[in-house]
PDB file of N, CA and C in Angstrom:
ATOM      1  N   UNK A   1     -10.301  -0.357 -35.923  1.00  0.00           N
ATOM      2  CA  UNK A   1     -10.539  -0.312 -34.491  1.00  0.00           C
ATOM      3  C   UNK A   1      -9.275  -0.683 -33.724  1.00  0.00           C
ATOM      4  N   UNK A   2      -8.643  -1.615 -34.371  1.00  0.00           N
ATOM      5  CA  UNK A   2      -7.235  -1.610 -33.885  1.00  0.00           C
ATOM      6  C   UNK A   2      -6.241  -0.669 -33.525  1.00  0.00           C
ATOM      7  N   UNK A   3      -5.941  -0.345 -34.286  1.00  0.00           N
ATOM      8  CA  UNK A   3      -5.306   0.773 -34.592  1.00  0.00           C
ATOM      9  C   UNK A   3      -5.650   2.383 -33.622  1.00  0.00           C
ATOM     10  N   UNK A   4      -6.856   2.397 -33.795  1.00  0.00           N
ATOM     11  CA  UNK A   4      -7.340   3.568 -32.059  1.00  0.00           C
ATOM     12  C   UNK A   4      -7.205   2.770 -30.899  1.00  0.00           C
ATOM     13  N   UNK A   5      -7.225   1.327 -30.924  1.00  0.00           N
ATOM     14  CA  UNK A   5      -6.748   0.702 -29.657  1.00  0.00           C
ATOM     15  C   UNK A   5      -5.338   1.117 -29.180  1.00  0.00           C
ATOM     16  N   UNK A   6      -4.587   0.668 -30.178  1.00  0.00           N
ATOM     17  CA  UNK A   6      -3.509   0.857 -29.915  1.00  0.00           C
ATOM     18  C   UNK A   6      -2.867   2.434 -29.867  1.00  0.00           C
ATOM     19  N   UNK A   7      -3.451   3.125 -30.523  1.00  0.00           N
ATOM     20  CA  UNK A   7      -2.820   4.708 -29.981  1.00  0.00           C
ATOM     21  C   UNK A   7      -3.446   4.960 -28.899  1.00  0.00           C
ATOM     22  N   UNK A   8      -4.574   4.732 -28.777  1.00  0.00           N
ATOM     23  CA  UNK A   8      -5.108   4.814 -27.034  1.00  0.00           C
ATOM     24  C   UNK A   8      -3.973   4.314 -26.212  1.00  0.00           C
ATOM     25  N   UNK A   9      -3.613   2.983 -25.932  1.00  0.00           N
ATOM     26  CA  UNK A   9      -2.705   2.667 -25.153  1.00  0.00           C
ATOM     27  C   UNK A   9      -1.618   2.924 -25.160  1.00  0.00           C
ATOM     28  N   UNK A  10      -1.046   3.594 -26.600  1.00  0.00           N
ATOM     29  CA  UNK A  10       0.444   4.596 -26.582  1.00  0.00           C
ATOM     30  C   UNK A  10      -0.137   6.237 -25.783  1.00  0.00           C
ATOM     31  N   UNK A  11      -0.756   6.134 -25.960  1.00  0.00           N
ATOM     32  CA  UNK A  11      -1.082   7.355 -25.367  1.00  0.00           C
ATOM     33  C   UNK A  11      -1.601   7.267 -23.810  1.00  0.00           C
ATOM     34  N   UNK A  12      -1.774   6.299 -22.943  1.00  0.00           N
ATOM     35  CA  UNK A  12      -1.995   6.239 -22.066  1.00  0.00           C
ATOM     36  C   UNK A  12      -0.549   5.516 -21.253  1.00  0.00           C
ATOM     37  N   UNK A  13      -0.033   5.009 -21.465  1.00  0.00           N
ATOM     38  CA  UNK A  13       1.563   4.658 -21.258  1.00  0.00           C
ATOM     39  C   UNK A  13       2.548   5.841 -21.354  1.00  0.00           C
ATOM     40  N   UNK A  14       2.170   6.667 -22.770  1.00  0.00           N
ATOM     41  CA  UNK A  14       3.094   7.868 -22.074  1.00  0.00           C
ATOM     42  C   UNK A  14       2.919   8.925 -21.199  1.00  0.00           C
ATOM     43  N   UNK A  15       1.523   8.835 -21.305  1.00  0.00           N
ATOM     44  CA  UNK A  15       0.845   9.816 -19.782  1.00  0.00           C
ATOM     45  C   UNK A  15       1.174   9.242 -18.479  1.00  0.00           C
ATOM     46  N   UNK A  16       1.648   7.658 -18.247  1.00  0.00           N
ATOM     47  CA  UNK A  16       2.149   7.310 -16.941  1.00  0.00           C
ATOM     48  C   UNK A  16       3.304   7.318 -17.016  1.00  0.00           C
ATOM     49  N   UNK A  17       4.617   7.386 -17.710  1.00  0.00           N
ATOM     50  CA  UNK A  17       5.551   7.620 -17.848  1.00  0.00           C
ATOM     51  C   UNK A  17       6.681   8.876 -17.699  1.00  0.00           C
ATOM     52  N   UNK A  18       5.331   9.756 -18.321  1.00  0.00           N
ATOM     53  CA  UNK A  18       6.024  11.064 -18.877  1.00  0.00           C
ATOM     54  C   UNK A  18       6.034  12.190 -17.213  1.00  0.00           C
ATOM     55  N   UNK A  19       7.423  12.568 -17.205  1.00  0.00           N
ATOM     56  CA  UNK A  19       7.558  13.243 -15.982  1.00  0.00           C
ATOM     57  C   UNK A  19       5.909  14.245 -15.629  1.00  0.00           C
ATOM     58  N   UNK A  20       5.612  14.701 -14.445  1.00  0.00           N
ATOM     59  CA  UNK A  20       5.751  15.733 -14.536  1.00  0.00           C
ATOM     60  C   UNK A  20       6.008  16.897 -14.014  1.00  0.00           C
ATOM     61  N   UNK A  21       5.926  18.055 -14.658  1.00  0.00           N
ATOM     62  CA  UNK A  21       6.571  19.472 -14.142  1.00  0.00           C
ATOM     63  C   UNK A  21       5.729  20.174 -13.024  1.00  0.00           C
ATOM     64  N   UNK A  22       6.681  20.740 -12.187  1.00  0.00           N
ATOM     65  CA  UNK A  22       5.977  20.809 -10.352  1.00  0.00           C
ATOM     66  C   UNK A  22       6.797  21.992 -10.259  1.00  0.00           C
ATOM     67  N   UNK A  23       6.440  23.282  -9.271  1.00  0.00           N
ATOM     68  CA  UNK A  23       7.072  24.131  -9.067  1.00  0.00           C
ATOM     69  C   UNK A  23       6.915  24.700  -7.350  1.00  0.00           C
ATOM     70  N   UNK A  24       6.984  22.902  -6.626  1.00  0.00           N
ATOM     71  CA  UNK A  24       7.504  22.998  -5.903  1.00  0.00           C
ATOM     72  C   UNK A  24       8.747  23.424  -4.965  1.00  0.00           C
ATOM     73  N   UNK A  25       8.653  24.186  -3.555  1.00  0.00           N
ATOM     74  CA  UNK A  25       9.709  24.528  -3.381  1.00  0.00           C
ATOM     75  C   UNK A  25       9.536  24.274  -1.640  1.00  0.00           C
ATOM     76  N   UNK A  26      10.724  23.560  -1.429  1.00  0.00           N
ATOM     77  CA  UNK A  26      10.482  22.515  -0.258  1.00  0.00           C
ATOM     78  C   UNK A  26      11.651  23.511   0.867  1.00  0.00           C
ATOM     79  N   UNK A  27      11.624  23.541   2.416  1.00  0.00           N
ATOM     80  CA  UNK A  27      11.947  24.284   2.901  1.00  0.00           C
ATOM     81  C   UNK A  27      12.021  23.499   3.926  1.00  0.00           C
ATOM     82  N   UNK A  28      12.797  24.041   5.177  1.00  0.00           N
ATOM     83  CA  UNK A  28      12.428  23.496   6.107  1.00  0.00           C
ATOM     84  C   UNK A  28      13.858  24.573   7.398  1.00  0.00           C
ATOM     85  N   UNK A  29      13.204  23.810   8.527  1.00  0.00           N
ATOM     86  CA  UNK A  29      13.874  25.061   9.921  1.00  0.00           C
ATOM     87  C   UNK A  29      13.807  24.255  11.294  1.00  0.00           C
ATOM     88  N   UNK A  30      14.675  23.767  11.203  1.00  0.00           N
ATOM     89  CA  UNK A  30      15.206  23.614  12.803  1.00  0.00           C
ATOM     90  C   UNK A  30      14.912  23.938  14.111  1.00  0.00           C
ATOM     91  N   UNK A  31      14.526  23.538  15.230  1.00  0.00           N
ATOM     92  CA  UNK A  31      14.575  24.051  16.142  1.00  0.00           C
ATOM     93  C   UNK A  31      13.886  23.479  17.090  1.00  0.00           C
ATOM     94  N   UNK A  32      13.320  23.619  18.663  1.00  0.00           N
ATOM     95  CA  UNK A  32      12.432  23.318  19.366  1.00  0.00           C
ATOM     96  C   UNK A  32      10.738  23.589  19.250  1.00  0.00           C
ATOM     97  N   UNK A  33       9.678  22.604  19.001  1.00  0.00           N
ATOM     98  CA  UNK A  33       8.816  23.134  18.870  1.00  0.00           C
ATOM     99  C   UNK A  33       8.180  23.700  20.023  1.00  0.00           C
ATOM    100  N   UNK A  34       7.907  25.132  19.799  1.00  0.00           N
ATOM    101  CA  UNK A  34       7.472  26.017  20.872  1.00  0.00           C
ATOM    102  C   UNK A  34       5.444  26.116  21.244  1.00  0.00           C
ATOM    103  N   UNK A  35       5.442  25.486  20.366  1.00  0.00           N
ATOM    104  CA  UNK A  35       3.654  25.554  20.475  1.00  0.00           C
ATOM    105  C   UNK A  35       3.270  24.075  19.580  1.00  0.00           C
ATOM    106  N   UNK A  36       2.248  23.366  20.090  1.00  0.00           N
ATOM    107  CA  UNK A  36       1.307  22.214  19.720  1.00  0.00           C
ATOM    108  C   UNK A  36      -0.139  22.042  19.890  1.00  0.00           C
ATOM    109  N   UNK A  37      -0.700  22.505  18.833  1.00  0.00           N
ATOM    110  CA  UNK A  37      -2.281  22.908  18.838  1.00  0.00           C
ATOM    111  C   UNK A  37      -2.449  21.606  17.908  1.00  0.00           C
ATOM    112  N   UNK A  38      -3.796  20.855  18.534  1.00  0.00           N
ATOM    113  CA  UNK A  38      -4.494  19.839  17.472  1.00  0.00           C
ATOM    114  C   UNK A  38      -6.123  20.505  17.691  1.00  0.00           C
ATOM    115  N   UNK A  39      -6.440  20.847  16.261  1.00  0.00           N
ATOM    116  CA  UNK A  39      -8.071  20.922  16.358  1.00  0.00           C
ATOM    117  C   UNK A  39      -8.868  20.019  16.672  1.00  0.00           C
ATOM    118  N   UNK A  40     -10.001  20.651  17.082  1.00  0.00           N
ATOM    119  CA  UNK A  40     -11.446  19.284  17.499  1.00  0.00           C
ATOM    120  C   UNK A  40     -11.694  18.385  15.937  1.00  0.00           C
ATOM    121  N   UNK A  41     -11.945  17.202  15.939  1.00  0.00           N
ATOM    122  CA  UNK A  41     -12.460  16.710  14.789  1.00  0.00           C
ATOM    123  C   UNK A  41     -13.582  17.463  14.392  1.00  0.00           C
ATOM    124  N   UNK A  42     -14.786  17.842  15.467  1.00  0.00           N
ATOM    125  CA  UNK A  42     -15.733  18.361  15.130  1.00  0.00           C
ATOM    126  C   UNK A  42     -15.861  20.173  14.878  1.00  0.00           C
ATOM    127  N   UNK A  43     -14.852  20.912  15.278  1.00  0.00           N
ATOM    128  CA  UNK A  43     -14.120  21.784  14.389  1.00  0.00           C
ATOM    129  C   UNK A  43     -14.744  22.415  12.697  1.00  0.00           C
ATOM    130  N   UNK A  44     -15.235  23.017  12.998  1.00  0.00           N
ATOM    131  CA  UNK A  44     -15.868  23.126  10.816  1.00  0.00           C
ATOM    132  C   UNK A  44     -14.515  24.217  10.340  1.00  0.00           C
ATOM    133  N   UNK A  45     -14.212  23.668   8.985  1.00  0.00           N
ATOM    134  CA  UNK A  45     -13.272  24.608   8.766  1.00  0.00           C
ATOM    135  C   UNK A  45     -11.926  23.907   9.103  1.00  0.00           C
ATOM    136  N   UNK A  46     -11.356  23.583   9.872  1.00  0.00           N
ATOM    137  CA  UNK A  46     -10.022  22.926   9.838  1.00  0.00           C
ATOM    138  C   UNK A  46     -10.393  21.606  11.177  1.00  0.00           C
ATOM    139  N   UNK A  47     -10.978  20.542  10.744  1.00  0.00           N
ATOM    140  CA  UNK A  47     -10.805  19.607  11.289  1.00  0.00           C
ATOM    141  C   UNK A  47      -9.654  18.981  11.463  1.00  0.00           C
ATOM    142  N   UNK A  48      -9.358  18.163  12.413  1.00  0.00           N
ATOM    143  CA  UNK A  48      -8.365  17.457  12.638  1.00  0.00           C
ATOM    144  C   UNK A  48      -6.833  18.220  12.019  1.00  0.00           C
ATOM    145  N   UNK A  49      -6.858  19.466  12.603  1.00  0.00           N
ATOM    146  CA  UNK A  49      -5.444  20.086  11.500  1.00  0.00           C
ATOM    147  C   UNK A  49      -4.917  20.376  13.040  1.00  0.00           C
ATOM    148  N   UNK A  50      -3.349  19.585  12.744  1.00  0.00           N
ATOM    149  CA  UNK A  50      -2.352  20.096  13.926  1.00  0.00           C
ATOM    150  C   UNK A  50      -1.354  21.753  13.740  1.00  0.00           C
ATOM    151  N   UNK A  51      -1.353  22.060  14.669  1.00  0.00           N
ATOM    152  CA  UNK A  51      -0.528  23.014  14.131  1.00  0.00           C
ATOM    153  C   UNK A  51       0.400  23.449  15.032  1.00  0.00           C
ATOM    154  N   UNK A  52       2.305  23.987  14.449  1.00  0.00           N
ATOM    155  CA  UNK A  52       3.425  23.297  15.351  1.00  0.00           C
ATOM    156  C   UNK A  52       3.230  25.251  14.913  1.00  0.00           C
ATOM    157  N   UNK A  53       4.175  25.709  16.420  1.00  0.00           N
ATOM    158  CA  UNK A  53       5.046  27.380  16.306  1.00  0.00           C
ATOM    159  C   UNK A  53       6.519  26.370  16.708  1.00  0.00           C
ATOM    160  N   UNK A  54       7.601  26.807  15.784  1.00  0.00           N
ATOM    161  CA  UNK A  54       8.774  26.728  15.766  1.00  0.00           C
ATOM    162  C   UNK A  54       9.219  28.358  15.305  1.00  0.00           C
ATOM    163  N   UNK A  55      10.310  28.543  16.289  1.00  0.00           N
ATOM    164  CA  UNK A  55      10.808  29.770  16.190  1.00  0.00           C
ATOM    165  C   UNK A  55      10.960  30.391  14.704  1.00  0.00           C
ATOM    166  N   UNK A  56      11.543  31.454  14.506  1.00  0.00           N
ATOM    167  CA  UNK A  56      12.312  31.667  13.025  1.00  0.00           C
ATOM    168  C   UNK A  56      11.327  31.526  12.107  1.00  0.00           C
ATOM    169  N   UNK A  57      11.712  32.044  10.911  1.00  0.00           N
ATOM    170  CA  UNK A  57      11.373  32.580   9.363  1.00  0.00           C
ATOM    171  C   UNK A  57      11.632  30.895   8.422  1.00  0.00           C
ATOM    172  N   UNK A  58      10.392  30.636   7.998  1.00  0.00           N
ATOM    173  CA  UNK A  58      10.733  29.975   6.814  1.00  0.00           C
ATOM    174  C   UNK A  58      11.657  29.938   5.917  1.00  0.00           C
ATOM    175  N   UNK A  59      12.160  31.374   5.607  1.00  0.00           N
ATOM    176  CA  UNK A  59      12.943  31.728   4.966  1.00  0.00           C
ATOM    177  C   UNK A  59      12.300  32.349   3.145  1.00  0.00           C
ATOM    178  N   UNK A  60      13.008  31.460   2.363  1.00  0.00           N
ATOM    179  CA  UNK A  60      12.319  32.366   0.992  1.00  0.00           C
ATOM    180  C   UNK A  60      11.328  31.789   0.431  1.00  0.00           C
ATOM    181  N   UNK A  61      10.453  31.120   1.198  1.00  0.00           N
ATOM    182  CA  UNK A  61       8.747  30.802   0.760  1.00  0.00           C
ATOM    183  C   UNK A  61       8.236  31.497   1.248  1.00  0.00           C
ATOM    184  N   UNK A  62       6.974  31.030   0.469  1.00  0.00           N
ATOM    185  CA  UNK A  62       5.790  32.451   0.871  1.00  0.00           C
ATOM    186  C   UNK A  62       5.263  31.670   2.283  1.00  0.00           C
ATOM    187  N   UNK A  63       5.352  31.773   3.103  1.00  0.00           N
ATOM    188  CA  UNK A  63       4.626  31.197   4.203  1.00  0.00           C
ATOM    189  C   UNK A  63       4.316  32.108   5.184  1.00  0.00           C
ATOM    190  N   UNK A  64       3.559  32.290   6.310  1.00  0.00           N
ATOM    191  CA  UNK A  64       3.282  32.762   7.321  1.00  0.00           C
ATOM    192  C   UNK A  64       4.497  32.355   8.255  1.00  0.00           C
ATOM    193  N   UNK A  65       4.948  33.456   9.153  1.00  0.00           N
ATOM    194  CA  UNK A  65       6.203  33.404   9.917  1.00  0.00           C
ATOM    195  C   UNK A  65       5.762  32.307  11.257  1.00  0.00           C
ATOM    196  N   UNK A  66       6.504  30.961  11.708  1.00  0.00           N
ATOM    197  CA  UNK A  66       6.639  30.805  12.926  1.00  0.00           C
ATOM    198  C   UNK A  66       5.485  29.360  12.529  1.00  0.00           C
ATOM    199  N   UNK A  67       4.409  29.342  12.337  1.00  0.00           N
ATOM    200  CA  UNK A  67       3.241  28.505  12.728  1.00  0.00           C
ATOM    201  C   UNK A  67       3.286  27.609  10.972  1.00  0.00           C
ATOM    202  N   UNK A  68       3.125  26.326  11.180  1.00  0.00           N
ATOM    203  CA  UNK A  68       3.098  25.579  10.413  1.00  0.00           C
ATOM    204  C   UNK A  68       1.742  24.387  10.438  1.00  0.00           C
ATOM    205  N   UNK A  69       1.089  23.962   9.133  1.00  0.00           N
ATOM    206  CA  UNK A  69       0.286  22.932  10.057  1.00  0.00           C
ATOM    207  C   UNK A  69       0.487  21.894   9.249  1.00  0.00           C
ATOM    208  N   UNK A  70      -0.697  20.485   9.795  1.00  0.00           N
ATOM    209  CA  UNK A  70      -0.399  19.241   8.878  1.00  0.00           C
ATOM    210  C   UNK A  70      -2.175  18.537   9.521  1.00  0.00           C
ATOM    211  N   UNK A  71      -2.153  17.537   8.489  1.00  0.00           N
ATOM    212  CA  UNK A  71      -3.812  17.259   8.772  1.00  0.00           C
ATOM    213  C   UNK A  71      -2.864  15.668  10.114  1.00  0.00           C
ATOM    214  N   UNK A  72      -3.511  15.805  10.938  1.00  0.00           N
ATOM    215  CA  UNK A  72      -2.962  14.881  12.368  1.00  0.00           C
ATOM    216  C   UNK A  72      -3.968  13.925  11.948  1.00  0.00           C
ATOM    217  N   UNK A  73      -5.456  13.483  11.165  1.00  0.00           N
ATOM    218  CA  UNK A  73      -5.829  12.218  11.207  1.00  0.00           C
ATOM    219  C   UNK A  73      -5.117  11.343   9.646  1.00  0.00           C
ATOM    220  N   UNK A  74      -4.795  12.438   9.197  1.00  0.00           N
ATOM    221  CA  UNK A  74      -4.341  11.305   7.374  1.00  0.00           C
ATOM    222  C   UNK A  74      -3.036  11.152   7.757  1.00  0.00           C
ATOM    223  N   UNK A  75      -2.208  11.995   8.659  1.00  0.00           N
ATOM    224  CA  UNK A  75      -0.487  11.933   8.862  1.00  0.00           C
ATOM    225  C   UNK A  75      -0.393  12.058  10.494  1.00  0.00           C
ATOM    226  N   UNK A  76      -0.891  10.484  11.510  1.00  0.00           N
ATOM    227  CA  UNK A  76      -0.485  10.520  12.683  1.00  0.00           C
ATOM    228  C   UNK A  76       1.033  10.302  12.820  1.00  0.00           C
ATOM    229  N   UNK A  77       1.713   9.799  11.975  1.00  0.00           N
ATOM    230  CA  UNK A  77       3.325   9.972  12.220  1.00  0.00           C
ATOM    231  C   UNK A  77       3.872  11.436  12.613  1.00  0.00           C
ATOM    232  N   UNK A  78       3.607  11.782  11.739  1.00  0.00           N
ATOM    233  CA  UNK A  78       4.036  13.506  11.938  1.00  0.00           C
ATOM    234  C   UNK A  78       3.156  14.342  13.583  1.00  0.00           C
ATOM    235  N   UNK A  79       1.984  13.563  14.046  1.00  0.00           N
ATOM    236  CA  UNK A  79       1.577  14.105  15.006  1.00  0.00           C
ATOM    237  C   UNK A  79       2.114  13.083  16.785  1.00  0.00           C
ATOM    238  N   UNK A  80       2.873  12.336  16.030  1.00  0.00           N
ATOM    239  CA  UNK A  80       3.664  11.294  17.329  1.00  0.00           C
ATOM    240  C   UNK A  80       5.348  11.843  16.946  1.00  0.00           C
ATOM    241  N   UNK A  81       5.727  12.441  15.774  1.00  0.00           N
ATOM    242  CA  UNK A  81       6.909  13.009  16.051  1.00  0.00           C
ATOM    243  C   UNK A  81       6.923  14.175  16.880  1.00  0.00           C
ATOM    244  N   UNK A  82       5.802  15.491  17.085  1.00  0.00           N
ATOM    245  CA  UNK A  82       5.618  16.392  17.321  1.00  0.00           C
ATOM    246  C   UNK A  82       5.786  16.034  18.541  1.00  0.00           C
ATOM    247  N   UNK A  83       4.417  15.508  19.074  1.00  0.00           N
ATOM    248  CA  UNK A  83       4.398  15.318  20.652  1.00  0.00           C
ATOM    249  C   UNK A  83       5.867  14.844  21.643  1.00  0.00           C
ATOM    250  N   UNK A  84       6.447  13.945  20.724  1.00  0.00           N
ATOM    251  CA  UNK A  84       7.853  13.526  21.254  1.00  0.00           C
ATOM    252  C   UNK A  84       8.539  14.524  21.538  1.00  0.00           C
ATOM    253  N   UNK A  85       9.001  15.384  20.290  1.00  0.00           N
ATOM    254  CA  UNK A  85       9.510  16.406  20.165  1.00  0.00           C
ATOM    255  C   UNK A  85       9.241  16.975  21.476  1.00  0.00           C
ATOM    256  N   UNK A  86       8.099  17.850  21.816  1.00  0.00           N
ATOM    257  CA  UNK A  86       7.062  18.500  22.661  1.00  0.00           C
ATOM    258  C   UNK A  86       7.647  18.308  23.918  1.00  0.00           C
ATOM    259  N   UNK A  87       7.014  17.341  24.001  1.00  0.00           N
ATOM    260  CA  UNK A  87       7.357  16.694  25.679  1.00  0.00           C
ATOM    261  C   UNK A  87       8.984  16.504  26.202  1.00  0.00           C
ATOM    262  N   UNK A  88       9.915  16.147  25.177  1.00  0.00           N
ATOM    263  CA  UNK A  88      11.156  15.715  25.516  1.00  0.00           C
ATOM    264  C   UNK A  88      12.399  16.593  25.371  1.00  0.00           C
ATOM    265  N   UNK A  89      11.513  17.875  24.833  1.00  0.00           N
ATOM    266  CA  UNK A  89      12.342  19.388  24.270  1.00  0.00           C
ATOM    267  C   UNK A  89      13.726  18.441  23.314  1.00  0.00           C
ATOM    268  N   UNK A  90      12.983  17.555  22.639  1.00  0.00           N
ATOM    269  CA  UNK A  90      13.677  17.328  21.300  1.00  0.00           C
ATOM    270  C   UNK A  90      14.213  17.877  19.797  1.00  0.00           C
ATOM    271  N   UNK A  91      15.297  18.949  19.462  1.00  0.00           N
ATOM    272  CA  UNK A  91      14.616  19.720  18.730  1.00  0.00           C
ATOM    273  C   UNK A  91      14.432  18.998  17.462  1.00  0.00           C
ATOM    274  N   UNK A  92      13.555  19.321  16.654  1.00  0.00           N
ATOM    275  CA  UNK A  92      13.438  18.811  15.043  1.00  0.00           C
ATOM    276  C   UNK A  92      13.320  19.736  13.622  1.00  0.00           C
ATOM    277  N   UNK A  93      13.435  18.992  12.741  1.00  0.00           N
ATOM    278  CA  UNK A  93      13.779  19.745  11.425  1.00  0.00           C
ATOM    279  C   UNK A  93      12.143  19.687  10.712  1.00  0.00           C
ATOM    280  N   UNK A  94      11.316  20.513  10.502  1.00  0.00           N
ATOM    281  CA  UNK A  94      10.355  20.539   9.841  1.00  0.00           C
ATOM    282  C   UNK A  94      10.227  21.406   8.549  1.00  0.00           C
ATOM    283  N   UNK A  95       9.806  20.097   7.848  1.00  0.00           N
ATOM    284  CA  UNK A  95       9.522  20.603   6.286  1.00  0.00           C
ATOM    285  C   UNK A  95       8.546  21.015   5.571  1.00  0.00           C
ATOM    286  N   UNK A  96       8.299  21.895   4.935  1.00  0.00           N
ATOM    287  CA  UNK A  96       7.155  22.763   4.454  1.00  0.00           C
ATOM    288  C   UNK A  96       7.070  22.740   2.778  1.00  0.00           C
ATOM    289  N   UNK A  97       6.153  22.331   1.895  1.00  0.00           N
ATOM    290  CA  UNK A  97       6.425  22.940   0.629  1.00  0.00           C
ATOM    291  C   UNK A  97       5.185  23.786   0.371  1.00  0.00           C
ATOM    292  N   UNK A  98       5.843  25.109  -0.052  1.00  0.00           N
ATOM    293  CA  UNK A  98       5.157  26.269  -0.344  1.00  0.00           C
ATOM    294  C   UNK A  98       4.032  26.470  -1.817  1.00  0.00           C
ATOM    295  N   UNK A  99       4.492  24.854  -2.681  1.00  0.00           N
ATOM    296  CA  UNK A  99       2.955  24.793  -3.849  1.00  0.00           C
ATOM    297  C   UNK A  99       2.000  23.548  -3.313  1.00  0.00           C
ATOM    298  N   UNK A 100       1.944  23.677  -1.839  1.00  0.00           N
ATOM    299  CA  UNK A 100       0.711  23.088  -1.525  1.00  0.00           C
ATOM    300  C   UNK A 100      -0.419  24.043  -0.520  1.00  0.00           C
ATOM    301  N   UNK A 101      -1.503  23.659  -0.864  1.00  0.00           N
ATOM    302  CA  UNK A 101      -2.720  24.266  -0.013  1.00  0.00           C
ATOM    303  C   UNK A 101      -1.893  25.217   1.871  1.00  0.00           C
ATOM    304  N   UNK A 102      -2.590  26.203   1.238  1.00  0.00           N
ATOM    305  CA  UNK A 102      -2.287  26.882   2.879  1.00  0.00           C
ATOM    306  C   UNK A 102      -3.726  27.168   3.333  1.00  0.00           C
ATOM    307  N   UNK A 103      -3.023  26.932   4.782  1.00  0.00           N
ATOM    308  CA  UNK A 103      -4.684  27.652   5.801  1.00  0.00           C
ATOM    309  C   UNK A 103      -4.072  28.656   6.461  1.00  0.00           C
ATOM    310  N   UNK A 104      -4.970  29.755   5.636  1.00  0.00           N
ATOM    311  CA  UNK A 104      -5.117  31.414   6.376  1.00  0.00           C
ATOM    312  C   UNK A 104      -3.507  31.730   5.909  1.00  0.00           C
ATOM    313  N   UNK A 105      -2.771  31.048   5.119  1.00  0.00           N
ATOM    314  CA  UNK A 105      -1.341  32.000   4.714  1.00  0.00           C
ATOM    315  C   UNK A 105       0.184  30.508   5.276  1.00  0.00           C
ATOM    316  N   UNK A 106      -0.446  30.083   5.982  1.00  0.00           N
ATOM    317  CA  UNK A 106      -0.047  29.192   7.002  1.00  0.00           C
ATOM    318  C   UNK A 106       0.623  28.031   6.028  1.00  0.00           C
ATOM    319  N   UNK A 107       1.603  27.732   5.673  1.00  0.00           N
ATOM    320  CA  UNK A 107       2.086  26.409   4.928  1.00  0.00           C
ATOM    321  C   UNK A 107       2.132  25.208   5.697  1.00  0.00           C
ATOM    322  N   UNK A 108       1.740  24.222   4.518  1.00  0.00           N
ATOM    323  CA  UNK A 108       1.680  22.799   5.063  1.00  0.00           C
ATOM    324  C   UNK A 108       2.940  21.856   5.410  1.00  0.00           C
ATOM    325  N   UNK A 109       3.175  21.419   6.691  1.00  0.00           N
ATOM    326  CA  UNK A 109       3.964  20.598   6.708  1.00  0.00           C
ATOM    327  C   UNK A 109       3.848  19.153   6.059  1.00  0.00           C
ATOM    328  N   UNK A 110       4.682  18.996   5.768  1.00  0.00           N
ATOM    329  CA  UNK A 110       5.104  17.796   4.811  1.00  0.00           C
ATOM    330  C   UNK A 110       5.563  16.505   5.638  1.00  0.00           C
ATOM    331  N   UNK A 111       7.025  16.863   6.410  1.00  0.00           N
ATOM    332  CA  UNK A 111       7.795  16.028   6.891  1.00  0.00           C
ATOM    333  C   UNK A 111       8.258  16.533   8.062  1.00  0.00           C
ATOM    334  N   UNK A 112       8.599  15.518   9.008  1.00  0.00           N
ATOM    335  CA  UNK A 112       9.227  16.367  10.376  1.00  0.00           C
ATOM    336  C   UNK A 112      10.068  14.970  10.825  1.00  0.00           C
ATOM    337  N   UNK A 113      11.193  15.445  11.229  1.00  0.00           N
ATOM    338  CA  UNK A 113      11.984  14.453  11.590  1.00  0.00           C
ATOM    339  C   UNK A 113      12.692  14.820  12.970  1.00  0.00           C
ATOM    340  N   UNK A 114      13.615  14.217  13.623  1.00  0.00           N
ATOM    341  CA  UNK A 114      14.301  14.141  15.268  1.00  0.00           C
ATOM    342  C   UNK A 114      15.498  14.396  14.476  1.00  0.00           C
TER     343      UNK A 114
END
C-alpha cells in the first residue's frame, strides 16, 4: 500500500510541475477606442460582456475585424481602463488571444493597457 502511495504522489507532483503545451496566440492593436457597449446583466446569452470597436485588423488571428469583447463583471479593471480610455480619447493597446472562447467570431480580450 505504500508503495501505490507513493507513485500516486510521484505522479501527482509531476502533473503540477510538468509544463503545459498551449497553442496560444496573443495579439494585440493600438489605437483609440471608437465604440463601448456593456450588456444588461439580465441579457440571456452574453451577460455582463463589454464590448470595445478599435479601428484596424487584428492582424494574423482568426478574429472578427474591429470589435473585441471581455466579461466587465469577472474583469472590472479592464472595464475602468476602457471607460478612461473612452472619455479622455486616451489611446490604448488591447490584447486578444485567439485559443480562447469567442462570441459570434468575436475574440476575447485579455489585457488592455494606457
Amino acid at each position: 500500500m505504500t508503495g501505490l502511495k507513493t507513485t500516486i504522489l510521484g505522479l501527482a507532483m509531476f502533473a503540477a510541475v510538468s509544463p503545459v503545451s498551449s497553442n496560444a496566440t496573443f495579439l494585440f492593436k493600438e489605437g483609440l477606442i471608437e465604440a463601448l457597449q456593456v450588456d444588461s446583466h439580465e441579457r440571456a446569452g452574453t451577460p455582463d460582456v463589454a464590448w470595445i470597436r478599435l479601428g484596424g485588423s487584428w492582424g494574423d488571428v482568426n478574429c472578427s475585424d474591429d470589435w473585441g469583447w471581455f466579461n466587465a463583471k469577472s474583469s472590472p479593471q479592464l472595464l475602468a481602463l476602457a471607460i478612461t480610455s473612452r472619455t479622455t480619447g486616451t489611446p490604448v493597446k488591447v490584447y486578444v488571444d485567439d485559443s480562447m472562447p469567442k462570441a459570434q467570431g468575436f475574440c476575447q480580450i485579455t489585457v488592455i493597457t494606457l
